[in-house]
N, C-alpha and C. Protein backbone atom coordinates (compact mmCIF):
# COMPACT_ATOMS: atom_id res chain seq x y z
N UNK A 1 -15.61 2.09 -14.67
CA UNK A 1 -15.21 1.58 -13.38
C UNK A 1 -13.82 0.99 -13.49
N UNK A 2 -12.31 1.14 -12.58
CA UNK A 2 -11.60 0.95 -12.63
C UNK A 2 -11.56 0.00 -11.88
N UNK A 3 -10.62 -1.47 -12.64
CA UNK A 3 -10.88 -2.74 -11.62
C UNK A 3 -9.59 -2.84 -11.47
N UNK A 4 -9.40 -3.38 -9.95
CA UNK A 4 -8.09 -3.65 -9.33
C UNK A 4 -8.04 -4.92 -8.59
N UNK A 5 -6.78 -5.91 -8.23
CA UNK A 5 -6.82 -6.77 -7.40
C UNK A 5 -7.66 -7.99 -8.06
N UNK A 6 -7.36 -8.69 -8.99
CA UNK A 6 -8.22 -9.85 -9.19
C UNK A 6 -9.52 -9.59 -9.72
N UNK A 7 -9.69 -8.10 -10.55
CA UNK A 7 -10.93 -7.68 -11.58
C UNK A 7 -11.85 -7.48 -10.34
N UNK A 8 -11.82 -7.09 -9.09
CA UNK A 8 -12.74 -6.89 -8.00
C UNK A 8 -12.52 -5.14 -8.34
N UNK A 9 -13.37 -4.08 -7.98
CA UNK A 9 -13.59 -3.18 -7.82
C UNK A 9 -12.99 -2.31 -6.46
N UNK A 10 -12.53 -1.11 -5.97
CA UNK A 10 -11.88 -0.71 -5.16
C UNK A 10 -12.88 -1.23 -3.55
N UNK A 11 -14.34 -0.38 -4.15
CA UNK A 11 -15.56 -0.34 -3.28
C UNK A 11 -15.78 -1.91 -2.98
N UNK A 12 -15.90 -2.53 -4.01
CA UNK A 12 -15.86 -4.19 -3.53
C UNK A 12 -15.10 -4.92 -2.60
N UNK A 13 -14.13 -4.16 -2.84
CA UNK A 13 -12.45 -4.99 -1.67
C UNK A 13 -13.00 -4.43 -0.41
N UNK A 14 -13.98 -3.44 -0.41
CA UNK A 14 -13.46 -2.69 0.59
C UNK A 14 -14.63 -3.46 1.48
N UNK A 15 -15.68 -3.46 0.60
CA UNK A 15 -16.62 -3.95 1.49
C UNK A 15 -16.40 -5.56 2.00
N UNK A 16 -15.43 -6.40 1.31
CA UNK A 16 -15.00 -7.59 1.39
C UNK A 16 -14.12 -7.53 2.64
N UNK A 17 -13.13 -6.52 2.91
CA UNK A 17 -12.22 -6.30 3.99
C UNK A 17 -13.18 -5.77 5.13
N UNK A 18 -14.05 -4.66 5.06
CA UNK A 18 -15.15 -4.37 6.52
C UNK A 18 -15.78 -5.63 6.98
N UNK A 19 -15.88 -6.53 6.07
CA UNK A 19 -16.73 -7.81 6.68
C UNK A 19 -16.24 -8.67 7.50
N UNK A 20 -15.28 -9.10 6.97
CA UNK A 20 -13.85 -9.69 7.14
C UNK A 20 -13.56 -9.46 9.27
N UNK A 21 -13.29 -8.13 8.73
CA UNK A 21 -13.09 -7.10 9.82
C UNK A 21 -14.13 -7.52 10.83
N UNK A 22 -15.26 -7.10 10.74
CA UNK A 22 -16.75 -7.47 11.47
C UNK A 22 -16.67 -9.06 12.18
N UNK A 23 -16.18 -9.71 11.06
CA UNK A 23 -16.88 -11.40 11.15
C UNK A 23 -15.76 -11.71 12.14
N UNK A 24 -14.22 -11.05 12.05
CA UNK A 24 -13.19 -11.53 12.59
C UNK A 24 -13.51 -10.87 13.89
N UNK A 25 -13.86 -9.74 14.08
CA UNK A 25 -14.27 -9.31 16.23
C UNK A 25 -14.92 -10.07 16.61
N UNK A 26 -15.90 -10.69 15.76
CA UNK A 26 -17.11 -11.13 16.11
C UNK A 26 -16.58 -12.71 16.89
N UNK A 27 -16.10 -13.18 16.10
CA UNK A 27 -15.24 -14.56 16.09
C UNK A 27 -14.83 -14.92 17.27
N UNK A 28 -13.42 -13.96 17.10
CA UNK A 28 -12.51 -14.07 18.03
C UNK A 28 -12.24 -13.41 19.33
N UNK A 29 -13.08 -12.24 18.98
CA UNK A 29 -12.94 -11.05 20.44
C UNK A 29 -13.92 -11.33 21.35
N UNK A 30 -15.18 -11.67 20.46
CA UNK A 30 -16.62 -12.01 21.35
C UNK A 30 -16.97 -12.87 21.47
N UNK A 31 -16.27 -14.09 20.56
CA UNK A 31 -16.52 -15.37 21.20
C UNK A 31 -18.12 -15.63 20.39
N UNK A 32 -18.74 -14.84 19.53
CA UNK A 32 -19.84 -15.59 18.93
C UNK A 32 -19.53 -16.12 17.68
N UNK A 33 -20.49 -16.79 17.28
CA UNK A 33 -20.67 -17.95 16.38
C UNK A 33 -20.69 -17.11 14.91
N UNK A 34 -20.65 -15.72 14.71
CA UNK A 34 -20.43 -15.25 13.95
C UNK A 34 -21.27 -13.66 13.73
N UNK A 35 -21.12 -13.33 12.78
CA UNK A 35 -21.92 -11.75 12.86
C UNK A 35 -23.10 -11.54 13.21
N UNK A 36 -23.66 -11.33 14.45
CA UNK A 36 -24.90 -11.13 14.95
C UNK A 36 -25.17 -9.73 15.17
N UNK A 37 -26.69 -10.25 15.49
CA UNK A 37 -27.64 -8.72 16.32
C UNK A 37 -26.83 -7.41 15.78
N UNK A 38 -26.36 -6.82 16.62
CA UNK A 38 -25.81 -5.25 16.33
C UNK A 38 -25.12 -5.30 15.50
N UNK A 39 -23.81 -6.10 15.55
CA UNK A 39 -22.75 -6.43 14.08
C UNK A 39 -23.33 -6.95 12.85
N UNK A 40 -24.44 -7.07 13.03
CA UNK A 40 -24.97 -7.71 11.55
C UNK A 40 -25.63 -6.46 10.74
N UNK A 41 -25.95 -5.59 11.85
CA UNK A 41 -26.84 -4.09 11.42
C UNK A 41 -25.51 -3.32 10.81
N UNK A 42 -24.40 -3.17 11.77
CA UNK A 42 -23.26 -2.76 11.21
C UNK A 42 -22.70 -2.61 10.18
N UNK A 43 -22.88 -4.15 9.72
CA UNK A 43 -22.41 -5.02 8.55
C UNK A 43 -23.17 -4.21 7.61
N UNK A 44 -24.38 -3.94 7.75
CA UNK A 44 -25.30 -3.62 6.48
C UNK A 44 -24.92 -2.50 6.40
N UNK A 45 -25.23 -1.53 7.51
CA UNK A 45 -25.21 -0.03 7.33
C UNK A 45 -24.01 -0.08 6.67
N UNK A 46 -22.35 -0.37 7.15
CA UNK A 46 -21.35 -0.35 6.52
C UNK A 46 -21.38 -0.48 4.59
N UNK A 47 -21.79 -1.72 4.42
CA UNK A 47 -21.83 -1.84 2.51
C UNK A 47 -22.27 -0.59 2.33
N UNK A 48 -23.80 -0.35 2.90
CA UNK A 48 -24.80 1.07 2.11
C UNK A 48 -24.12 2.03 2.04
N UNK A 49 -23.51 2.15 2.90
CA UNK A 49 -22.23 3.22 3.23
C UNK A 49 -21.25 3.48 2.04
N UNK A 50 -20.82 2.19 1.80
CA UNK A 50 -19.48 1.92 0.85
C UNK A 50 -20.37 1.99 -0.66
N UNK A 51 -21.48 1.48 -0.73
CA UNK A 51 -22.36 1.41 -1.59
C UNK A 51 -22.67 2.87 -2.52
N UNK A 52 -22.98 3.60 -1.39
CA UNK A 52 -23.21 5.35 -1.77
C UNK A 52 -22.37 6.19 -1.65
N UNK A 53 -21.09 5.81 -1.54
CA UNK A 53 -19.85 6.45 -1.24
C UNK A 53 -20.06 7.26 -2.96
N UNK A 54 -19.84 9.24 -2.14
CA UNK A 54 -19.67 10.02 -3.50
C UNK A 54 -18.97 10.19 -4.14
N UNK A 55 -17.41 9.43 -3.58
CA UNK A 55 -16.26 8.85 -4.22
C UNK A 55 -16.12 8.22 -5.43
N UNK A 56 -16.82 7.14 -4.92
CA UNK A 56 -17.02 6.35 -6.13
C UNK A 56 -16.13 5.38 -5.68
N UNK A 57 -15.61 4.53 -7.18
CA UNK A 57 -14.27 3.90 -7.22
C UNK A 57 -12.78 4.80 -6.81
N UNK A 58 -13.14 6.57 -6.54
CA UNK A 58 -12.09 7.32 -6.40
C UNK A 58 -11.73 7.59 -4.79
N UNK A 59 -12.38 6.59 -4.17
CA UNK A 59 -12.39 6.86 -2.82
C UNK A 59 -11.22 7.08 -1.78
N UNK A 60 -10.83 7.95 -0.83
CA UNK A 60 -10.01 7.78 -0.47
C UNK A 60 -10.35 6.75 1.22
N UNK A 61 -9.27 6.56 2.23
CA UNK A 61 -9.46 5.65 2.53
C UNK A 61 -10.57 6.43 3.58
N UNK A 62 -11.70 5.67 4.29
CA UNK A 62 -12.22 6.17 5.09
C UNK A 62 -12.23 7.45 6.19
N UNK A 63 -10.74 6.59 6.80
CA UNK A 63 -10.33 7.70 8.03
C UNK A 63 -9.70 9.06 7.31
N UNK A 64 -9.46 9.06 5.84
CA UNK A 64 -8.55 10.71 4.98
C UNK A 64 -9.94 11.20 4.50
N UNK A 65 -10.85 10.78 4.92
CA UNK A 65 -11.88 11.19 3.71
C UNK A 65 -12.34 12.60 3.91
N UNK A 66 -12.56 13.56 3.73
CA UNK A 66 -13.02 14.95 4.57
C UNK A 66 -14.84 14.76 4.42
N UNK A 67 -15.48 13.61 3.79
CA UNK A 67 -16.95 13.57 4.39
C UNK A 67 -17.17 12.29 4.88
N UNK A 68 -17.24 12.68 6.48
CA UNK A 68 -17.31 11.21 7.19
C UNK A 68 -18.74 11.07 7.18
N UNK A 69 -19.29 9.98 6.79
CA UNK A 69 -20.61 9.67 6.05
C UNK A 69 -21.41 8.57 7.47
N UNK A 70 -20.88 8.11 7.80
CA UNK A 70 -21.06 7.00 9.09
C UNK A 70 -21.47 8.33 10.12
N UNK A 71 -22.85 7.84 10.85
CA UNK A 71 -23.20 8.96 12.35
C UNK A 71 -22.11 8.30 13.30
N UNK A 72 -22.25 9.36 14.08
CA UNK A 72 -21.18 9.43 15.01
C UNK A 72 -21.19 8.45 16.26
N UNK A 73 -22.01 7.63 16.25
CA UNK A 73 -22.02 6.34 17.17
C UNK A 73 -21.79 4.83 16.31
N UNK A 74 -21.88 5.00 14.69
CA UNK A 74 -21.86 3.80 13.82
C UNK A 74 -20.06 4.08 13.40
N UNK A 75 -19.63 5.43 13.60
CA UNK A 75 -17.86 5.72 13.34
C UNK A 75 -17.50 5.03 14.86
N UNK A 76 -18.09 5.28 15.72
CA UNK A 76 -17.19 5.09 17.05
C UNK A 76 -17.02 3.88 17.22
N UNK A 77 -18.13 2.70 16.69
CA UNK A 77 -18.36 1.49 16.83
C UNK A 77 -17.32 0.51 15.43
N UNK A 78 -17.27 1.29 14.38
CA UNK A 78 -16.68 0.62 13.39
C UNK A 78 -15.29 1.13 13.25
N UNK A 79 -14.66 1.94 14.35
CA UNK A 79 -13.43 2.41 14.50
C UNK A 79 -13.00 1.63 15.61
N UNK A 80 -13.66 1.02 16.71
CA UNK A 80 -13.30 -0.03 17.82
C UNK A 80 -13.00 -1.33 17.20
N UNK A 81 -13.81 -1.96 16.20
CA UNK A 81 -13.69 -3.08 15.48
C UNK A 81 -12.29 -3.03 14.70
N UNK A 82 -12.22 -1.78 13.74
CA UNK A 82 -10.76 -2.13 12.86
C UNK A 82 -10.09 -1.73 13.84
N UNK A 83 -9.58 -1.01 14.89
CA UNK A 83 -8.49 -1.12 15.79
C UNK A 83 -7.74 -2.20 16.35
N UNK A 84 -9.19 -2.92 16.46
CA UNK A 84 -8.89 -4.56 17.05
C UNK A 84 -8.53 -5.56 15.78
N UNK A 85 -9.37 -5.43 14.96
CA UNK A 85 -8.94 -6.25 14.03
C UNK A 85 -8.09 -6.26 12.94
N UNK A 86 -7.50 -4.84 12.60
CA UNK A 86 -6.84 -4.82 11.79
C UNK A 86 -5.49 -5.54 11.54
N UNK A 87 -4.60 -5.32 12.81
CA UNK A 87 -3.42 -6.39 13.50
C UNK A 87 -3.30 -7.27 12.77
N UNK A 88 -4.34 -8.23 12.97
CA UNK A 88 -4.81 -9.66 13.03
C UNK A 88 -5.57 -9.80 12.01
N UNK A 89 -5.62 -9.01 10.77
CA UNK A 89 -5.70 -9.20 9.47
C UNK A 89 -4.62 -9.67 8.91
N UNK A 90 -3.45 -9.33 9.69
CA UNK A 90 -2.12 -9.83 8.90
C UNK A 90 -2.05 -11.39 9.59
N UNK A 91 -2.65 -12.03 10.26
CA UNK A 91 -2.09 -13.01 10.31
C UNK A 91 -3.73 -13.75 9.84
N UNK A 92 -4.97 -13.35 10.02
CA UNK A 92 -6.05 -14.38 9.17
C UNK A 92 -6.45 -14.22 7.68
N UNK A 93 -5.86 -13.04 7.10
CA UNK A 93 -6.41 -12.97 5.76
C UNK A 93 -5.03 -11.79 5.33
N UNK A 94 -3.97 -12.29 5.68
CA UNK A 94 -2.75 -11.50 4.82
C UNK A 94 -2.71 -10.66 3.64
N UNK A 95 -3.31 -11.45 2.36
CA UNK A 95 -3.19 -11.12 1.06
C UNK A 95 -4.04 -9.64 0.65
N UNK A 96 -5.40 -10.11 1.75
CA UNK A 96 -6.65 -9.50 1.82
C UNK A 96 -5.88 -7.71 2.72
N UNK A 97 -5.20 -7.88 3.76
CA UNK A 97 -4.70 -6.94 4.60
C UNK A 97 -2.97 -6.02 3.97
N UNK A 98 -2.81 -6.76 2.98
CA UNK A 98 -1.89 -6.36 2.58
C UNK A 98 -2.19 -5.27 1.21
N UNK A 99 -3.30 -5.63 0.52
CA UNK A 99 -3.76 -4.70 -0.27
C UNK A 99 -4.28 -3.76 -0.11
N UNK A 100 -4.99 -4.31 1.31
CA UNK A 100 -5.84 -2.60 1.77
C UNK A 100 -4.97 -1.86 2.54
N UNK A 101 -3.36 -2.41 2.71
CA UNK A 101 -2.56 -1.44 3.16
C UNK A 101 -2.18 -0.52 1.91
N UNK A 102 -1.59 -1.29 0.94
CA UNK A 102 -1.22 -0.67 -0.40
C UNK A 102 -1.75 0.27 -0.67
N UNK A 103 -3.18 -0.27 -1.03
CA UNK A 103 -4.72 0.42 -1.83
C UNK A 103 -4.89 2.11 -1.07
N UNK A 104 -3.90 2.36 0.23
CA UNK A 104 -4.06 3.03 1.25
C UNK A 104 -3.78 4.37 0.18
């Protein structure tokens, strides 16, 4: 396993940045108290996702990937979230948004 970024794993950042992502719509766009009901299912399906990725640590980034693994209502829903939140990764978790630009 190839470790990057502070001995964290590629798949690890990544699932650290989808959460991030999740917890921050959740926050600030919807005004709840934090990752609930549907976003919390999200949340999960997302790791299992990143979890069983046939990539591996060789993953490319989600949206280049040629096997989109997410059904086609859990892509539509977790492609509305990073649209919104990605922006505004650069100003709540910079360090965190700046690597997964790199890592790109």
């Amino acid at each position: 396993m190839r470790l990057q970024s502070g001995g964290r794993s590629r798949i690890e950042r990544d699932k650290a940045t989808v959460h991030r992502m999740i917890e921050l719509y959740c926050r600030r766009k919807l005004g709840l108290p934090g990752i609930v009901g549907e976003y919390a299912e999200l949340a999960d399906y997302a790791m299992r996702r990143l979890e069983r990725c046939r990539f591996g640590e060789g993953k490319p980034a989600c949206k280049n990937c040629p096997v989109h693994c997410y059904s086609p209502a859990r892509r539509t829903q977790i492609r509305r979230i990073m649209r919104w939140a990605g922006p505004r990764m650069l100003i709540y978790a910079p360090l965190e948004a700046l690597r997964h630009l790199l890592s790109r």
